[in-house]
N, C-alpha and C. Protein backbone atom coordinates (compact mmCIF):
# COMPACT_ATOMS: atom_id res chain seq x y z
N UNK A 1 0.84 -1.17 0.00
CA UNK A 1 0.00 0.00 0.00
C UNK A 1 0.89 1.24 0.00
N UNK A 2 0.43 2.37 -0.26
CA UNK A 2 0.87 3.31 -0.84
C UNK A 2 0.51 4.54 0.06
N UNK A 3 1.29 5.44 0.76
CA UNK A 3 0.82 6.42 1.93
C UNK A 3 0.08 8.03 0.47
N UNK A 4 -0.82 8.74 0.93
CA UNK A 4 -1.18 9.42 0.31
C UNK A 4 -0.73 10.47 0.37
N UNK A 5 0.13 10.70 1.31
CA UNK A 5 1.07 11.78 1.62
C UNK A 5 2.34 12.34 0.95
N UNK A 6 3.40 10.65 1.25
CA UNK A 6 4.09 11.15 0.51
C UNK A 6 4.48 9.81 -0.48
N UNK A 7 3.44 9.15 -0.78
CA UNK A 7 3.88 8.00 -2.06
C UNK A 7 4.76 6.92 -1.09
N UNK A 8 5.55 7.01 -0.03
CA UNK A 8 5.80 5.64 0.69
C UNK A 8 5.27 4.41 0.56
N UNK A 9 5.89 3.49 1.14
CA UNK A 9 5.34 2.29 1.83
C UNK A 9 4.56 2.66 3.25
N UNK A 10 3.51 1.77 2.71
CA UNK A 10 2.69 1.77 4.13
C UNK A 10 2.10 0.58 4.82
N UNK A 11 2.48 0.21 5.90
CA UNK A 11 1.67 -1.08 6.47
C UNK A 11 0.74 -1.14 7.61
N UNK A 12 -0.05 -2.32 7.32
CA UNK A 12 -0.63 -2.36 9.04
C UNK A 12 0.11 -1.21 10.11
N UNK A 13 -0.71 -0.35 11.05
CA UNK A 13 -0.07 -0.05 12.29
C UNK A 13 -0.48 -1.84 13.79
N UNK A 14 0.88 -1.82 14.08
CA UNK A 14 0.86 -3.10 15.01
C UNK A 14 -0.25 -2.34 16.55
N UNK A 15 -0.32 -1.31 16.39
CA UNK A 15 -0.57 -0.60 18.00
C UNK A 15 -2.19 -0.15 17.76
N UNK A 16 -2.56 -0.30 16.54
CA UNK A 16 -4.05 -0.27 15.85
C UNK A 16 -4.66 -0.87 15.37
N UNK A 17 -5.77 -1.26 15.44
CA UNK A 17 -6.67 -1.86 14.42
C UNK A 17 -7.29 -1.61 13.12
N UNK A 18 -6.98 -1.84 12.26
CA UNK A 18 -7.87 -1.03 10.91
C UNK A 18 -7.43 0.52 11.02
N UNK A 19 -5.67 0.53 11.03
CA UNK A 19 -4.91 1.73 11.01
C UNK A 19 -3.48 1.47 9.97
N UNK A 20 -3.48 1.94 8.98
CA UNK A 20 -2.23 2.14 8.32
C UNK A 20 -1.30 2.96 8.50
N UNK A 21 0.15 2.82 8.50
CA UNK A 21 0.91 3.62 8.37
C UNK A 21 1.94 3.69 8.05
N UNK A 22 2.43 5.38 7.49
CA UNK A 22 3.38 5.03 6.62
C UNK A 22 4.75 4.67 7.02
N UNK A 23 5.84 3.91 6.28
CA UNK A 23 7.21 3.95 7.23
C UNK A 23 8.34 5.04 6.97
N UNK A 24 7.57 6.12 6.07
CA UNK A 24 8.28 7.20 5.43
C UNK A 24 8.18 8.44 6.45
N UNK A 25 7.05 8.59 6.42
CA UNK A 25 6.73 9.98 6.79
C UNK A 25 5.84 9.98 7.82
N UNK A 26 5.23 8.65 8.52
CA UNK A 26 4.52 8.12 9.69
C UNK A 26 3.09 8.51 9.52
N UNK A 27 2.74 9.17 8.61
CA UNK A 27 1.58 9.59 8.27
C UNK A 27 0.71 8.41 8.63
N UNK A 28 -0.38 8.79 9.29
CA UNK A 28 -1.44 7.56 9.65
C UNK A 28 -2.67 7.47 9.09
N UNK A 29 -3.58 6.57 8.57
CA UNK A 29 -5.04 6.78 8.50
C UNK A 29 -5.68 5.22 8.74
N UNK A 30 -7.06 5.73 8.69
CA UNK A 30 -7.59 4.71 9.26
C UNK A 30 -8.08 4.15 7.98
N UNK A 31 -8.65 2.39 8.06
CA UNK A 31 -8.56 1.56 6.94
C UNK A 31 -10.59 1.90 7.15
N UNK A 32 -11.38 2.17 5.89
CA UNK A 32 -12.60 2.45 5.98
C UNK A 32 -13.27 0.84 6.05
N UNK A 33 -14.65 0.99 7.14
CA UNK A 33 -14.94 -0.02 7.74
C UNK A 33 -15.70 -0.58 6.39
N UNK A 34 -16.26 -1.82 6.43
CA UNK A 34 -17.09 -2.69 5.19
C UNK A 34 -18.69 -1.92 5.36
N UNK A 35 -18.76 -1.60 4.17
CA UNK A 35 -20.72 -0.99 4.32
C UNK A 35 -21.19 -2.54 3.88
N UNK A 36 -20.88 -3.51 4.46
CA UNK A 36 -22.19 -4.44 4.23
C UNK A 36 -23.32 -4.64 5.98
N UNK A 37 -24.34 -5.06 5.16
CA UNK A 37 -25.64 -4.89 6.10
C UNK A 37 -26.16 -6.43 6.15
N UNK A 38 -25.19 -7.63 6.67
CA UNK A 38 -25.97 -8.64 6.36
C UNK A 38 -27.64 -9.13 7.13
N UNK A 39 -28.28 -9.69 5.92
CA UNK A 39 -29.76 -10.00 6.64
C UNK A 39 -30.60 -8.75 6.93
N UNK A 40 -29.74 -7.61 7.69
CA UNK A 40 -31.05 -6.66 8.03
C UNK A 40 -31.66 -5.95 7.41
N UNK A 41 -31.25 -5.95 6.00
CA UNK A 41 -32.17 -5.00 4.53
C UNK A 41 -32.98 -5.80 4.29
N UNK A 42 -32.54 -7.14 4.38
CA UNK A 42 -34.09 -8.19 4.16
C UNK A 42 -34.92 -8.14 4.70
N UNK A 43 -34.48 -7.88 6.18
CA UNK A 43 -36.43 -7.94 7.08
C UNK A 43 -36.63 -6.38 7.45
N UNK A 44 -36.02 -5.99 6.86
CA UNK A 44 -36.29 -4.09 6.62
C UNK A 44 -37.34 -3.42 6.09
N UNK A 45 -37.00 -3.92 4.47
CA UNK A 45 -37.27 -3.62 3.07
C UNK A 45 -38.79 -4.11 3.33
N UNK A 46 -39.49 -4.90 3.30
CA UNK A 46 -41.09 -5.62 3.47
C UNK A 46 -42.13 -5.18 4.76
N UNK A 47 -41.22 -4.44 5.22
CA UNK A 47 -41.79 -3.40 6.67
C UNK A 47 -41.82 -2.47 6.32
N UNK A 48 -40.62 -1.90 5.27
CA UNK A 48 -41.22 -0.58 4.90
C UNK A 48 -42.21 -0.45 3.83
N UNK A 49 -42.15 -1.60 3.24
CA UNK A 49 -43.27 -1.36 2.13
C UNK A 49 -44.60 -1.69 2.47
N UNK A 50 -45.04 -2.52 3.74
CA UNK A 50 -45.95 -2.67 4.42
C UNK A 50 -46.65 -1.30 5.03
N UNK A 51 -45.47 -0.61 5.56
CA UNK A 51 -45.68 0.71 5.89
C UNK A 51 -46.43 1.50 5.60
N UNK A 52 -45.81 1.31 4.49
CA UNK A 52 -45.57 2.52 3.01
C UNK A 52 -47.45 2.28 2.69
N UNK A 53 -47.96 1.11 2.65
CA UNK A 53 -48.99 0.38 1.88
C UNK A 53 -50.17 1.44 2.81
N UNK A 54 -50.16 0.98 3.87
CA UNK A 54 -50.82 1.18 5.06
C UNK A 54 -51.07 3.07 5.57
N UNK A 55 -50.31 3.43 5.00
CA UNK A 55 -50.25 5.08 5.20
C UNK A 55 -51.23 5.18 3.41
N UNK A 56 -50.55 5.03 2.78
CA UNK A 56 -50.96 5.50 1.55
C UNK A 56 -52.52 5.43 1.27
N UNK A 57 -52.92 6.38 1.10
CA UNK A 57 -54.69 6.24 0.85
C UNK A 57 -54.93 5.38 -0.42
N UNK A 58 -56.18 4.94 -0.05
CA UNK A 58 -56.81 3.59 -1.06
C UNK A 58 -58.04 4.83 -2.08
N UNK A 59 -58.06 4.44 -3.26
CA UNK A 59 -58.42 4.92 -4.45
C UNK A 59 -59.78 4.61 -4.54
């Protein structure tokens, strides 16, 4: 990996979790967490459209 600072090498920080850093210029950042949502968009999604159903006026 590659520091954005100054183009270095960058590795794991040992003293962090989900922290990189560089061995050039020590520059640090953090590694961005996973956007996954397992299972809970499934029993989400059919509640809100239940919702959704239930508010909405009938024709």
């Amino acid at each position: 990996m590659q520091c954005p600072e100054c183009g270095g090498d960058a590795l794991p920080d040992p003293e962090g979790p989900r922290v990189i850093r560089c061995m050039s210029c020590w520059h640090a950042w953090a590694v961005p967490q996973p956007a996954s949502c397992p299972g809970l968009m499934r029993r989400f999604l059919p509640a809100l459209r239940a919702a959704a159903r239930a508010v909405r006026p009938s024709r």
